[in-house]
C-alpha atoms as a PDB file:
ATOM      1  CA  UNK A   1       0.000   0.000   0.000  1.00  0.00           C
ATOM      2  CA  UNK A   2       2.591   2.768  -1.213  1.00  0.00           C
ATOM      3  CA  UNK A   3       0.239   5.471  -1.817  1.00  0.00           C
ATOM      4  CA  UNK A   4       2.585   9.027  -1.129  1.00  0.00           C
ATOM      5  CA  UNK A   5       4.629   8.883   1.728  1.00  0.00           C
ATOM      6  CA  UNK A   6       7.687  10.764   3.277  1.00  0.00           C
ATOM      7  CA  UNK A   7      10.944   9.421   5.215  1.00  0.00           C
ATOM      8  CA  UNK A   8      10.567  11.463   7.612  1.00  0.00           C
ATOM      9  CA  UNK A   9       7.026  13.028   9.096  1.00  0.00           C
ATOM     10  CA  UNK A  10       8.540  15.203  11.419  1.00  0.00           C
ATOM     11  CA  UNK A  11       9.539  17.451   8.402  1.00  0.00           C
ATOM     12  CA  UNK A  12       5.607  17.675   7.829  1.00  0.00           C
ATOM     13  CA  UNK A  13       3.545  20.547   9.245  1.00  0.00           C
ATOM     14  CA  UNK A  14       1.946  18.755  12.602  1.00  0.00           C
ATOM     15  CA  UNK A  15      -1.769  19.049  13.225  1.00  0.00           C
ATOM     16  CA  UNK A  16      -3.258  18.617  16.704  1.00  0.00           C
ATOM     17  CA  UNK A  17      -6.699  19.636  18.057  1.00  0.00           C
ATOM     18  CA  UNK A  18      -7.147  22.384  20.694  1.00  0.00           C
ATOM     19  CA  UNK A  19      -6.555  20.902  24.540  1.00  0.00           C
ATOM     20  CA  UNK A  20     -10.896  22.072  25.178  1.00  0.00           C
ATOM     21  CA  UNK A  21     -11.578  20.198  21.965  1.00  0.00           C
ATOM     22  CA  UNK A  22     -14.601  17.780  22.428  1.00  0.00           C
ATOM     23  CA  UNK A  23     -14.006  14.903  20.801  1.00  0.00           C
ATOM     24  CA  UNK A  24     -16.714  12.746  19.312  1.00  0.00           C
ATOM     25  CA  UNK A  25     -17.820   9.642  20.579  1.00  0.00           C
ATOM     26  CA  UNK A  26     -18.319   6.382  18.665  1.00  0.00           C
ATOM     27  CA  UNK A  27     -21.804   5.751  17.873  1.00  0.00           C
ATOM     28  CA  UNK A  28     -21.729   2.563  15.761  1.00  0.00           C
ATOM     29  CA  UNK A  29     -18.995   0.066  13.918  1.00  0.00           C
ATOM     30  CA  UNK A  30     -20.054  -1.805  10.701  1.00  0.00           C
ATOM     31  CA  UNK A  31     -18.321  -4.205   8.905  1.00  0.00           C
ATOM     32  CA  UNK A  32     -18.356  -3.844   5.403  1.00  0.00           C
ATOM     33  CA  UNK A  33     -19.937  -6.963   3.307  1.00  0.00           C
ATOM     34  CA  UNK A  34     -18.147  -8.207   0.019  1.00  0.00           C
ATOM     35  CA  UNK A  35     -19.654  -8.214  -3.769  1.00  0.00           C
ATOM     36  CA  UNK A  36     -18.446  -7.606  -7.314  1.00  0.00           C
ATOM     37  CA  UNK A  37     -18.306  -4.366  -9.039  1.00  0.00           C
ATOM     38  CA  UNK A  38     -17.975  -3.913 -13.042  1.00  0.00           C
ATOM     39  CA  UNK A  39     -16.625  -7.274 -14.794  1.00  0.00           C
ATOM     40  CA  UNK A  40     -16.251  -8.614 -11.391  1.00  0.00           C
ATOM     41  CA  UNK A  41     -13.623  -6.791  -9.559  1.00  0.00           C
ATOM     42  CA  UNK A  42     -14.127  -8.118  -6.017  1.00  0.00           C
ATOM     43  CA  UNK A  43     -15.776  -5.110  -3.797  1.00  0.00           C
ATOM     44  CA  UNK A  44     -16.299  -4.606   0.113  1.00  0.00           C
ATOM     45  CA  UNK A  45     -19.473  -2.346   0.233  1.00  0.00           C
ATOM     46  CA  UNK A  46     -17.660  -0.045   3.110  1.00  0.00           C
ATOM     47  CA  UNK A  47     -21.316   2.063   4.572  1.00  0.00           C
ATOM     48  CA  UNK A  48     -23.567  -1.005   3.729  1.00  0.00           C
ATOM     49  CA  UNK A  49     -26.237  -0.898   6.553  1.00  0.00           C
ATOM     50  CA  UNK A  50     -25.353   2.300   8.088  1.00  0.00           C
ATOM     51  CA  UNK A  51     -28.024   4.966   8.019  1.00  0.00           C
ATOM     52  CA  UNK A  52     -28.640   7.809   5.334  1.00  0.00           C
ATOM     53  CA  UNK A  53     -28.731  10.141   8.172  1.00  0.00           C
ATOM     54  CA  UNK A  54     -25.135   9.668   9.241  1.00  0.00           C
ATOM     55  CA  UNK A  55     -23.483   9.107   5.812  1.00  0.00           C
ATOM     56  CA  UNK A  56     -25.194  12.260   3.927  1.00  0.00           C
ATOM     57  CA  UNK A  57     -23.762  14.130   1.717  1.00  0.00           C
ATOM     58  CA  UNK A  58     -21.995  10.601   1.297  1.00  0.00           C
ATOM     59  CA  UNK A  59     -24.102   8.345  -0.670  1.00  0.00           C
ATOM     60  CA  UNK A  60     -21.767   4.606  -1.226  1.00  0.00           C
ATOM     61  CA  UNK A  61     -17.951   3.822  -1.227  1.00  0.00           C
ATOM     62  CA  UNK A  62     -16.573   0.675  -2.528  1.00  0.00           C
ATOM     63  CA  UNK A  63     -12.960  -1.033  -1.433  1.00  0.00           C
ATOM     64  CA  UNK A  64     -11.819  -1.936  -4.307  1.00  0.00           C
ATOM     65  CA  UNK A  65      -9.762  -5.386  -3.952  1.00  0.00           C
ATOM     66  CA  UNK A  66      -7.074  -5.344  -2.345  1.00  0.00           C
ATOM     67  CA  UNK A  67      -6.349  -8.306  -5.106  1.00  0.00           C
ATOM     68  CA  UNK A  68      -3.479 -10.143  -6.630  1.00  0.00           C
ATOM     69  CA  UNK A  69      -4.282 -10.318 -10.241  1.00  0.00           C
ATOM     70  CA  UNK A  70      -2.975 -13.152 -12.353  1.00  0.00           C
ATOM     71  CA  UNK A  71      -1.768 -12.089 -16.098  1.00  0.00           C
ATOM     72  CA  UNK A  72      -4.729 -12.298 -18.094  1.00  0.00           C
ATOM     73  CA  UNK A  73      -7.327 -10.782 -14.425  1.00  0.00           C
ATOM     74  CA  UNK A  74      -7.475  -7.733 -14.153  1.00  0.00           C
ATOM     75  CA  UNK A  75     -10.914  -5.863 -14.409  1.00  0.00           C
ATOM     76  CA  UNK A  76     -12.374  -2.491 -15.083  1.00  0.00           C
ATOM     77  CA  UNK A  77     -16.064  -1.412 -15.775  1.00  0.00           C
ATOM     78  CA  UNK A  78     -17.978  -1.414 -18.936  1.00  0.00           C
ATOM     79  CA  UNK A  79     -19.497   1.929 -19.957  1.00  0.00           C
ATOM     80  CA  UNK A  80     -22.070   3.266 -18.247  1.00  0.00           C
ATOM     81  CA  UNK A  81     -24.011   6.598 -17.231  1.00  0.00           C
ATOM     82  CA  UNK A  82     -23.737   8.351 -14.176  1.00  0.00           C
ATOM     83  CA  UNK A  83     -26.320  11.949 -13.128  1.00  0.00           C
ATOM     84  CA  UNK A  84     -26.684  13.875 -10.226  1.00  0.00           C
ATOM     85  CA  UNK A  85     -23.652  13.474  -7.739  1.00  0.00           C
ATOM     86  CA  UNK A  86     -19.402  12.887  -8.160  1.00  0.00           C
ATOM     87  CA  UNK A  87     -17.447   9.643  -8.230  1.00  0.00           C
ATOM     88  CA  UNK A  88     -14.117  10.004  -6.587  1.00  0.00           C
ATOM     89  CA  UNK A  89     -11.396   7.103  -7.322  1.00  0.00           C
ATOM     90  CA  UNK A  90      -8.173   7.149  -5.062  1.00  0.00           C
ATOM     91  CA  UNK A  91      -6.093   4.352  -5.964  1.00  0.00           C
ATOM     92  CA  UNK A  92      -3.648   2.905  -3.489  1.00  0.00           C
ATOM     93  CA  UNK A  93      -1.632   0.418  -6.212  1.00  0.00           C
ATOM     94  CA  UNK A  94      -2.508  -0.819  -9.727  1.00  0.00           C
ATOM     95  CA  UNK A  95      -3.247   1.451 -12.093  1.00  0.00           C
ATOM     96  CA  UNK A  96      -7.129   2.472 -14.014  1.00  0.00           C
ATOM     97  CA  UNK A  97      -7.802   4.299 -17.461  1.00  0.00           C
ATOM     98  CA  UNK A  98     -10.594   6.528 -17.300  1.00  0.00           C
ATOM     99  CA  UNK A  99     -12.622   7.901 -20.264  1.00  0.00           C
ATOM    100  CA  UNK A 100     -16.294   9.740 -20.590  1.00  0.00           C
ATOM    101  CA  UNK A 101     -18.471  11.133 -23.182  1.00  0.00           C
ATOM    102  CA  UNK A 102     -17.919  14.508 -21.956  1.00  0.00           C
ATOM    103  CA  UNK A 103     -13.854  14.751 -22.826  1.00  0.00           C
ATOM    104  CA  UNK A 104     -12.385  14.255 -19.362  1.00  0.00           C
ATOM    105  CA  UNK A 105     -10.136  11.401 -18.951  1.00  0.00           C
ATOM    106  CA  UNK A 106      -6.656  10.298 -17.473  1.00  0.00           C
ATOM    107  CA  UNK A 107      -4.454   7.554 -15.919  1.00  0.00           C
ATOM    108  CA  UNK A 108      -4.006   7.188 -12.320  1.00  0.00           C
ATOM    109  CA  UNK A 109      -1.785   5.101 -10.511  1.00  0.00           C
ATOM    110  CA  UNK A 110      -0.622   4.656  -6.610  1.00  0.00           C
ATOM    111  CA  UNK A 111      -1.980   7.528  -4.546  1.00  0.00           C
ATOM    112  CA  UNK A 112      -3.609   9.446  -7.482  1.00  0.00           C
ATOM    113  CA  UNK A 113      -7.331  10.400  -7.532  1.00  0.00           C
ATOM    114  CA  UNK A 114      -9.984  11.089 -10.182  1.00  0.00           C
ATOM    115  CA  UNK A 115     -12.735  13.148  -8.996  1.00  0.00           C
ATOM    116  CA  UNK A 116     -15.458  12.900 -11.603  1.00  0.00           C
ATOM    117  CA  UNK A 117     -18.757  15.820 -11.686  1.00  0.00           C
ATOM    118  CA  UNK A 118     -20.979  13.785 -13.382  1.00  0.00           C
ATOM    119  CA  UNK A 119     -23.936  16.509 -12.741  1.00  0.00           C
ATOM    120  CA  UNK A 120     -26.475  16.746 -15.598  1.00  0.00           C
ATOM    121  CA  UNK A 121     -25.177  13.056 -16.714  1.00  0.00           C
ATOM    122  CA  UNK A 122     -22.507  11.229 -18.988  1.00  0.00           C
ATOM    123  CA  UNK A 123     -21.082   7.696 -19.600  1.00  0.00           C
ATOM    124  CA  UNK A 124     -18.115   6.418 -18.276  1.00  0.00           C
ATOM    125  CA  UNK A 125     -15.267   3.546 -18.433  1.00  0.00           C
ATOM    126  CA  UNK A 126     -12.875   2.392 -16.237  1.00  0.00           C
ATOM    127  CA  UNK A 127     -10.388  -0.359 -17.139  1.00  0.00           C
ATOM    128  CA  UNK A 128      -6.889  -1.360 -16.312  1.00  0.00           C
ATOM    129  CA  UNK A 129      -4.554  -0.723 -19.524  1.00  0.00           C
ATOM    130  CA  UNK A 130      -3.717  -3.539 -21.515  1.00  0.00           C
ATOM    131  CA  UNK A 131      -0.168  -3.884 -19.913  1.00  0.00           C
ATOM    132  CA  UNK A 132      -1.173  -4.531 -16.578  1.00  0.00           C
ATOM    133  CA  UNK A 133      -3.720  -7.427 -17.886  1.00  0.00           C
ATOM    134  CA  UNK A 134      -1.407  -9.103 -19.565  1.00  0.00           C
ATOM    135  CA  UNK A 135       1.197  -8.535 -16.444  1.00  0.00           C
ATOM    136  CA  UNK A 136      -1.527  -8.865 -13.882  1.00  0.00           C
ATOM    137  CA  UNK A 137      -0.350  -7.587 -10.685  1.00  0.00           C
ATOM    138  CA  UNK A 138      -1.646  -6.201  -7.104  1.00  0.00           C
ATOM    139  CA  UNK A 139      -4.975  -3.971  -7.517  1.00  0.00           C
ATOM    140  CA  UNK A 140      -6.285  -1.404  -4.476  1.00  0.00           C
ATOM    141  CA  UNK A 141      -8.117   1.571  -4.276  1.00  0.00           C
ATOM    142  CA  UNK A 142     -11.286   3.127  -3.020  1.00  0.00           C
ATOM    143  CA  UNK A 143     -14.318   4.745  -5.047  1.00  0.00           C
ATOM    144  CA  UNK A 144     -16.558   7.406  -3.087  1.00  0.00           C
ATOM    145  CA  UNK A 145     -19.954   8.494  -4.390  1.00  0.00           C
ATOM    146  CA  UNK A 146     -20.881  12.400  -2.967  1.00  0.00           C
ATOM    147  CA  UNK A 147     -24.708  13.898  -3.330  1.00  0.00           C
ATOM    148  CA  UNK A 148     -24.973  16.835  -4.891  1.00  0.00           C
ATOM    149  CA  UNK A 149     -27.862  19.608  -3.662  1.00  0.00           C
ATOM    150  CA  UNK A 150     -30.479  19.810  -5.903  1.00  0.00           C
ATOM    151  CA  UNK A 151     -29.284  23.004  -7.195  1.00  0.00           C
ATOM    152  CA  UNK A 152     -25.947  21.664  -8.509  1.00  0.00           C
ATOM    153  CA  UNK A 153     -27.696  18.256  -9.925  1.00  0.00           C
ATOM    154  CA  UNK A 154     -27.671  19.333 -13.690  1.00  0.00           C
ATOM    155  CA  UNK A 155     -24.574  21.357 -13.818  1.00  0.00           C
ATOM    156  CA  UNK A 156     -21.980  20.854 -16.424  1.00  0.00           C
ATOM    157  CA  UNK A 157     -19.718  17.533 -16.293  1.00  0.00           C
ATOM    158  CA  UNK A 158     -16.136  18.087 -14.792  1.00  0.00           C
ATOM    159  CA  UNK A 159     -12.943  15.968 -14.742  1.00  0.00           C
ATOM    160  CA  UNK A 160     -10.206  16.502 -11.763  1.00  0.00           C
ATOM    161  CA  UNK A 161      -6.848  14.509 -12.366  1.00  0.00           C
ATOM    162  CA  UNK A 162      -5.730  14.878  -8.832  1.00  0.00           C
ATOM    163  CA  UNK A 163      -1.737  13.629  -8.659  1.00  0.00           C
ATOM    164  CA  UNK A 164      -0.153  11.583  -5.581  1.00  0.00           C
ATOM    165  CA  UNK A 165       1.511  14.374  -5.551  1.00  0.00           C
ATOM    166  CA  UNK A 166      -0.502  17.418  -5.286  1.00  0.00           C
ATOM    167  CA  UNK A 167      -1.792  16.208  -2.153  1.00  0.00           C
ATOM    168  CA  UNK A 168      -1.296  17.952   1.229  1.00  0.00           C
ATOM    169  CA  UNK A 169       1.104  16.026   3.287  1.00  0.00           C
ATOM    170  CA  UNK A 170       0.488  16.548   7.267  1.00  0.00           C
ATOM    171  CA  UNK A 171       1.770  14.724  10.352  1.00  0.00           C
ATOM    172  CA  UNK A 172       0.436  14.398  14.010  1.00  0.00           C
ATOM    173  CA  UNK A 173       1.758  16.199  17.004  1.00  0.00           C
ATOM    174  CA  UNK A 174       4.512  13.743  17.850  1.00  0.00           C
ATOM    175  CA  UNK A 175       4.943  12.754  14.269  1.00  0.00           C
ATOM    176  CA  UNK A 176       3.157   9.274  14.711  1.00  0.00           C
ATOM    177  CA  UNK A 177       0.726   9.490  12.034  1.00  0.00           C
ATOM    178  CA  UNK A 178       0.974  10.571   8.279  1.00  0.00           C
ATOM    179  CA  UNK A 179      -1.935  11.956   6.587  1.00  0.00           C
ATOM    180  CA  UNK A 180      -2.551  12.857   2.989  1.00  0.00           C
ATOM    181  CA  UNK A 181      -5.600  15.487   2.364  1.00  0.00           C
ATOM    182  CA  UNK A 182      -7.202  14.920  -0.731  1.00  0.00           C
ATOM    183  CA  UNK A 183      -9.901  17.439  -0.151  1.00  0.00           C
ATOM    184  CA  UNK A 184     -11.280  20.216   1.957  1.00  0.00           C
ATOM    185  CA  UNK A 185      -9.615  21.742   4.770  1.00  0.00           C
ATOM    186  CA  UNK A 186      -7.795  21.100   7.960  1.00  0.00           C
ATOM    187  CA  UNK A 187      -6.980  23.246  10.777  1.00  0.00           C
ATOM    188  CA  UNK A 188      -5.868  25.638   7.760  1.00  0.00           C
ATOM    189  CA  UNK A 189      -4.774  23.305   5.275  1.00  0.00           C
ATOM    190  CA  UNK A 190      -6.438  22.428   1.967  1.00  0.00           C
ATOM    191  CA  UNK A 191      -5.929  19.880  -0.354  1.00  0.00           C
ATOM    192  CA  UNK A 192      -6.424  19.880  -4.036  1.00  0.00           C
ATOM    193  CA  UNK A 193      -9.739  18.055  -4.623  1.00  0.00           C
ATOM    194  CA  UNK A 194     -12.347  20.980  -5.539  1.00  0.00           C
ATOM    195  CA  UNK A 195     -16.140  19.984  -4.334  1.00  0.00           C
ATOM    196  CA  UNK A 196     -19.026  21.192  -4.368  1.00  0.00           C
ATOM    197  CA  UNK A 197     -20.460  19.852  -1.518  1.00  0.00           C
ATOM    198  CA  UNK A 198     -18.338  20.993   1.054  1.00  0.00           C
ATOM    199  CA  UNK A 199     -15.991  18.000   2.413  1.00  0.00           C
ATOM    200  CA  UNK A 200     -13.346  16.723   4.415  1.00  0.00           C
ATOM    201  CA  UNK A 201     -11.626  13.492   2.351  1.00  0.00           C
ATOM    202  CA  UNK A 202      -8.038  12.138   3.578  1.00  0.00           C
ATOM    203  CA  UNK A 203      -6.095   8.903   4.067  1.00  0.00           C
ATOM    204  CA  UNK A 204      -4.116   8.324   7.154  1.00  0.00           C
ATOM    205  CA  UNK A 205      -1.317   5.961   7.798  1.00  0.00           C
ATOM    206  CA  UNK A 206      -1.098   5.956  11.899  1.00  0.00           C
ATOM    207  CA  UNK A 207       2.123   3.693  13.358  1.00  0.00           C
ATOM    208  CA  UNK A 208       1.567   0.938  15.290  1.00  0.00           C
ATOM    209  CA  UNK A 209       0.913   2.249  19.081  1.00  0.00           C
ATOM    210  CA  UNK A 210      -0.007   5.773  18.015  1.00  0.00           C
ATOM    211  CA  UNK A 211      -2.389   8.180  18.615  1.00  0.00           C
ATOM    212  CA  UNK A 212      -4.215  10.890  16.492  1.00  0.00           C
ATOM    213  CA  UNK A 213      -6.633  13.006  17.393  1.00  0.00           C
ATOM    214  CA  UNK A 214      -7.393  15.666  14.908  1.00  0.00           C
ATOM    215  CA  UNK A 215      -9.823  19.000  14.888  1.00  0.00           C
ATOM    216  CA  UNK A 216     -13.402  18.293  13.133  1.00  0.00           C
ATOM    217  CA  UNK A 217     -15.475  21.085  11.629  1.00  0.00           C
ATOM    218  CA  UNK A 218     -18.640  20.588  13.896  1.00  0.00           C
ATOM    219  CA  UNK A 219     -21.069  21.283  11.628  1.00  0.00           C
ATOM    220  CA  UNK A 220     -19.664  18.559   9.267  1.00  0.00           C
ATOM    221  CA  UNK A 221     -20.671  14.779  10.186  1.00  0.00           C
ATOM    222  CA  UNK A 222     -17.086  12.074  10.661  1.00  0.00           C
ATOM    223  CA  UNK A 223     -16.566   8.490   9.489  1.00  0.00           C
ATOM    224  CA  UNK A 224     -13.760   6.563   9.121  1.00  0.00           C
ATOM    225  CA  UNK A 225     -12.711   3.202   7.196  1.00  0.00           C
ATOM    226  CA  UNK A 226     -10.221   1.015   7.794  1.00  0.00           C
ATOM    227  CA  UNK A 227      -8.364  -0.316   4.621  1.00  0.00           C
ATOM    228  CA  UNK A 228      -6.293  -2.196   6.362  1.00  0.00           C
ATOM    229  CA  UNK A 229      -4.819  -2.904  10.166  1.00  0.00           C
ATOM    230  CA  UNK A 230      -6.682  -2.549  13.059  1.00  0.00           C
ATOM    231  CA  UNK A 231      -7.114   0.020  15.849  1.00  0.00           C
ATOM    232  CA  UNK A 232      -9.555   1.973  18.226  1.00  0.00           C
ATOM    233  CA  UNK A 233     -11.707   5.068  17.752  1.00  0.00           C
ATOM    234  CA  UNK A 234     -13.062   7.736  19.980  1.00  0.00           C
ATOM    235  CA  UNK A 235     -12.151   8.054  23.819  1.00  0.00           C
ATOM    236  CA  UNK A 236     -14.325   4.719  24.606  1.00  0.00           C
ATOM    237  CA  UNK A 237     -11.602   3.122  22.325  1.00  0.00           C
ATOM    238  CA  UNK A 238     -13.877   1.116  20.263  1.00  0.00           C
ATOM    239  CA  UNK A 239     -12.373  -1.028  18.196  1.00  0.00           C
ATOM    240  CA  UNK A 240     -12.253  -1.412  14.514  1.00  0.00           C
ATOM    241  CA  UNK A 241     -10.199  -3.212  12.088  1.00  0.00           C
ATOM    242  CA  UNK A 242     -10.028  -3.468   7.907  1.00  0.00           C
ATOM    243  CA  UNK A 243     -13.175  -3.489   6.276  1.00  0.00           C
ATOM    244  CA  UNK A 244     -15.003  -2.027   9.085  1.00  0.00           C
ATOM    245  CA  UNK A 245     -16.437   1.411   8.857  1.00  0.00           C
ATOM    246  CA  UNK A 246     -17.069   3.667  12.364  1.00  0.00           C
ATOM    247  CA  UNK A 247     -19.523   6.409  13.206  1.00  0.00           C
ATOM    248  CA  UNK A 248     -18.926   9.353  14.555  1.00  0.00           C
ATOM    249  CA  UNK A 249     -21.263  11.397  16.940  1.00  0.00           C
ATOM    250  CA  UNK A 250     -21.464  15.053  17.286  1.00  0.00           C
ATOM    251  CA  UNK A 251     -18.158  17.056  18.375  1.00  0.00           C
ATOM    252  CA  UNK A 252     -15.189  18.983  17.444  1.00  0.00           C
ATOM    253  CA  UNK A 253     -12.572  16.861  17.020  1.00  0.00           C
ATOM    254  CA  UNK A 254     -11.789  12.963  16.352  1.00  0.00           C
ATOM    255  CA  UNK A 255      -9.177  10.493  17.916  1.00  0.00           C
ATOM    256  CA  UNK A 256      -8.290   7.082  16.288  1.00  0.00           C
ATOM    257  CA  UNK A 257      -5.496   5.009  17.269  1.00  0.00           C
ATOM    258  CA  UNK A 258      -3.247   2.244  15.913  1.00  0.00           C
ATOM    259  CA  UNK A 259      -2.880  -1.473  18.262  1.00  0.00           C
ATOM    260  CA  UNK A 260       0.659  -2.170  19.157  1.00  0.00           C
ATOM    261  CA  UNK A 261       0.674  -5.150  16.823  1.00  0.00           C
ATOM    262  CA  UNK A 262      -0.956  -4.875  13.662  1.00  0.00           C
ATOM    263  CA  UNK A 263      -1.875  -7.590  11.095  1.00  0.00           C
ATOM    264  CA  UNK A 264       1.646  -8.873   8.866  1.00  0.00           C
ATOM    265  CA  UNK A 265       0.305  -7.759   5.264  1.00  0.00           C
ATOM    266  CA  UNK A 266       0.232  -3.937   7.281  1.00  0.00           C
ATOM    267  CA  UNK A 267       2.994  -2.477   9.421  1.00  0.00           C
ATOM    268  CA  UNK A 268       0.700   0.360   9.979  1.00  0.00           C
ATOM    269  CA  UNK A 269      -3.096   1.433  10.265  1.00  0.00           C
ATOM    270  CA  UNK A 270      -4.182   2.768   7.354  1.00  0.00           C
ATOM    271  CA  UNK A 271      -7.526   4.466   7.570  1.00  0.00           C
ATOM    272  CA  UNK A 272     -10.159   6.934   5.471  1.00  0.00           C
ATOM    273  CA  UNK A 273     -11.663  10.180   7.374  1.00  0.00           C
ATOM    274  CA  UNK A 274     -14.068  11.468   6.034  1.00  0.00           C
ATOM    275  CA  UNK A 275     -16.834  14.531   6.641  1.00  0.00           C
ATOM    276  CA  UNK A 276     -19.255  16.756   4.826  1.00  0.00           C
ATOM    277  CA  UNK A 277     -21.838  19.676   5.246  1.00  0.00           C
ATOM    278  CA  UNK A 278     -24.821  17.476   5.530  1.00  0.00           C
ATOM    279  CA  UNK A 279     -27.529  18.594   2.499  1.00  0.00           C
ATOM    280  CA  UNK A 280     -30.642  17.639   4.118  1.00  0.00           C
ATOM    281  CA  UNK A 281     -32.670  17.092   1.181  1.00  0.00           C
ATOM    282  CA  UNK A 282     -34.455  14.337  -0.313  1.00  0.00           C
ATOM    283  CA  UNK A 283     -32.397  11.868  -1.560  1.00  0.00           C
ATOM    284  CA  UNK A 284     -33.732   9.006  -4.249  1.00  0.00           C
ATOM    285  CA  UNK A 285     -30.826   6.439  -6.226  1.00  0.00           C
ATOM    286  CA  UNK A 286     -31.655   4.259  -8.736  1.00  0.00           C
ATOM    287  CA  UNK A 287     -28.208   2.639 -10.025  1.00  0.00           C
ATOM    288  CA  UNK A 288     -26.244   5.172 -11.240  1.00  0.00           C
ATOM    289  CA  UNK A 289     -28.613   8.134 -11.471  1.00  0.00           C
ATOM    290  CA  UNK A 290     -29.004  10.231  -7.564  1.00  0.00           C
ATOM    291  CA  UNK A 291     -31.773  12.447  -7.777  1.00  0.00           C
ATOM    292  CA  UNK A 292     -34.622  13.964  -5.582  1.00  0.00           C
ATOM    293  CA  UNK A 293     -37.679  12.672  -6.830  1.00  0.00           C
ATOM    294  CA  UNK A 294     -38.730   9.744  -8.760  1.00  0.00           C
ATOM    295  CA  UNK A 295     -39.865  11.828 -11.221  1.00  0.00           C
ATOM    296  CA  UNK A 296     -36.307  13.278 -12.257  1.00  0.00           C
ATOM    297  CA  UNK A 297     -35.118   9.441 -11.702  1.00  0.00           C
ATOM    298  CA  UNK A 298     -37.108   8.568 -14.199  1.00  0.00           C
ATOM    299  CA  UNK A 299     -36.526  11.259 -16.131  1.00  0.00           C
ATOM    300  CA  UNK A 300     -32.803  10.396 -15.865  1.00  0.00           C
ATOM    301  CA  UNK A 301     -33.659   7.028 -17.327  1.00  0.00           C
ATOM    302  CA  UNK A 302     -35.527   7.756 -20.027  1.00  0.00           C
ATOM    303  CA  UNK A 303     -32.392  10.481 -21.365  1.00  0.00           C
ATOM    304  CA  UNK A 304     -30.016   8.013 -20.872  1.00  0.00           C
ATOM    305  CA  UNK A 305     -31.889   5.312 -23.176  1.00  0.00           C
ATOM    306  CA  UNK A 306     -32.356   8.498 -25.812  1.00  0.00           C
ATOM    307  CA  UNK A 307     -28.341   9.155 -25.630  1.00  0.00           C
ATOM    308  CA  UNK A 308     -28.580  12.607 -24.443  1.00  0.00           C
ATOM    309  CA  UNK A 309     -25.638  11.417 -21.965  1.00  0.00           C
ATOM    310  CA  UNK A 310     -23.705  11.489 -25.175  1.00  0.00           C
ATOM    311  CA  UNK A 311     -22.517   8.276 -26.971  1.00  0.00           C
ATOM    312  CA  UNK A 312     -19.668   5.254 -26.435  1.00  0.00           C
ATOM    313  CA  UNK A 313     -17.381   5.507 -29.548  1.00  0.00           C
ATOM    314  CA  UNK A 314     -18.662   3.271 -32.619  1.00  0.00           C
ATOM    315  CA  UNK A 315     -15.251   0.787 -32.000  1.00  0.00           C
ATOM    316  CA  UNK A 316     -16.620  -0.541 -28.956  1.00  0.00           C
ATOM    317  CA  UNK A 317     -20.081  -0.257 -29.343  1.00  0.00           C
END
C-alpha cells in the first residue's frame, strides 16, 4: 500500500486539536460486506447498513480489492451513465484508465485520484490498460460516491486529475501518524480536490501504538474506514479493524489510534476520514442516477436510453 509517503514526518507541518476540543464519541462500527463491481472486480461495500442520516452528503464507497491479479485478471467497468452526484477514485496500487463522453479522462496510478462531476449526466469507463492485464499484478483503491444539492444536480460535467503528488502532506503532534488530504480543509490546510459539496476526504497511515486526534469542523458529520490494520476510535476506544467502517457522533474533534501489533500484510493502520456539510434534502438512487424525486429518476432514465448522456465511440459499441 505505497500510496505518497515521506521518510521522515517530522519534516511535515503537525496538526493537533485544541486541549478544550470535544471529541466525538463512537456511535456505531459496521463491517463492510463483500460483492463484485464492473466485470467482477471483487468489492467490500464499506457504509452497507449504516443509516442515510449519518453518511449524507456521502451516498456509497466501494474497497476496491485489495487483489493479486494473475496475467490475463485484471478488471475495469464497462461503460455506463452516471447523473446527479461525483465519483471520486483514489487508488492505493494498480493502475485504471478513465474515459467519458464529456472529454475528461486520465491515468491514475498509486496515490492518485480522479474526482469525476458527473452533474447533468454522462457515460463512463474504467479499465486497467492492456499492460497490466497481460502482467496482472496487485490492484487497491477506493471509489466514493458524494450527493450533490439539488441546485448543482444538472450542472456541467467536470474531470479533476488529482496527482499523488498534489496532495497535502500533514503529520500528528509527535509525528506518529501521516496523513494525505485529498480534499477540503484542515486546521488551515487544503488539499487539491475541488467539491461542491463541502468535504473533508483524507487517508491516514497511523504507526503501530499511536495516537491521532485531529480537529473536526462541527457542523460537518465524521466516518472513518479502515483499509487495512486494526485500531480503536473515539475516547471509549472502540475497536475497529479493515473493512469495518465507524460512526462518529457530534463534536469537534476525532481520535483514532493504531494497536501495538498490527496484522503482517500492514505495518501500519491505514484508515479513510471522512466529513461533509450534511444537504438535508431528499435523496432518491436508482443505479447510477441520484436524484430527488422519482420523477427526475425517471426522467434520468428515459435520457439516458435516448443518448442525451452522449454516446460510447462506434469501435466498442
Amino acid at each position: 500500500m505505497p500510496a505518497v509517503t515521506v521518510e521522515n514526518p517530522l519534516t511535515l507541518p503537525r496538526v493537533a486539536a485544541p486541549a478544550a476540543a470535544h471529541t466525538r464519541p463512537v456511535l456505531a462500527v459496521a463491517t463492510a460486506p463483500g460483492g463484485f463491481e464492473g466485470e467482477g472486480f471483487p468489492v467490500r461495500r464499506a457504509f452497507a447498513g449504516i443509516d442515510y442520516r449519518h453518511l449524507d452528503p456521502f451516498i456509497m464507497m466501494d474497497q476496491m480489492g485489495e487483489v493479486e491479479y494473475a496475467p490475463g485478471e485484471p478488471k475495469g467497468t464497462p461503460w455506463h451513465p452516471h447523473r446527479g452526484f461525483e465519483t471520486v477514485t483514489y487508488l492505493l496500487d494498480g493502475t485504471f484508465v478513465h474515459r467519458d463522453s464529456h472529454g475528461g479522462g486520465g491515468v491514475i496510478n498509486d496515490g492518485d485520484t480522479q474526482w469525476m462531476t458527473a452533474g447533468s449526466g454522462l457515460l463512463h469507463i474504467e479499465e486497467p490498460p492492456e499492460s497490466l492485464v497481460m502482467s496482472g499484478g496487485l490492484f487497491h483503491g477506493i471509489q466514493l460516491w458524494v450527493n450533490l444539492p439539488k441546485s448543482d444536480k444538472m450542472m456541467a460535467p467536470r474531470y479533476q486529475d488529482i496527482g499523488g503528488g498534489q496532495v497535502k502532506l500533514l503529520t500528528s503532534g509527535d509525528g506518529g501518524a501521516l496523513l494525505r488530504l485529498i480534499a477540503g480543509d484542515l486546521d488551515g490546510h487544503r488539499g487539491p480536490g475541488i467539491t461542491h459539496t463541502p468535504i473533508t476526504m483524507m487517508h491516514v497511515t497511523v504507526n503501530p501504538g499511536a495516537e491521532l486526534t485531529l480537529p473536526w469542523r462541527q457542523e460537518f458529520n465524521a466516518l472513518a474506514y479502515a483499509l487495512a490494520g486494526r485500531g480503536s476510535a473515539g475516547t471509549e476506544e472502540r475497536p475497529f479493524r479493515t473493512g469495518q467502517a465507524v460512526v462518529f457522533g457530534s463534536g469537534d474533534a476525532i481520535t483514532i489510534r493504531a494497536d501495538e501489533t498490527q496484522e503482517s500484510r500492514s505495518p501500519n493502520f491505514e484508515v479513510v476520514l471522512l466529513g461533509g456539510r450534511p444537504i438535508r434534502e431528499p435523496m432518491m438512487h436508482y443505479g447510477p442516477f441520484v436524484m430527488n424525486t422519482h420523477a427526475e429518476l425517471a426522467q434520468a432514465f428515459e435520457d439516458f436510453q435516448a443518448g442525451r448522456f452522449g454516446t460510447v465511440p462506434a469501435a466498442e459499441r
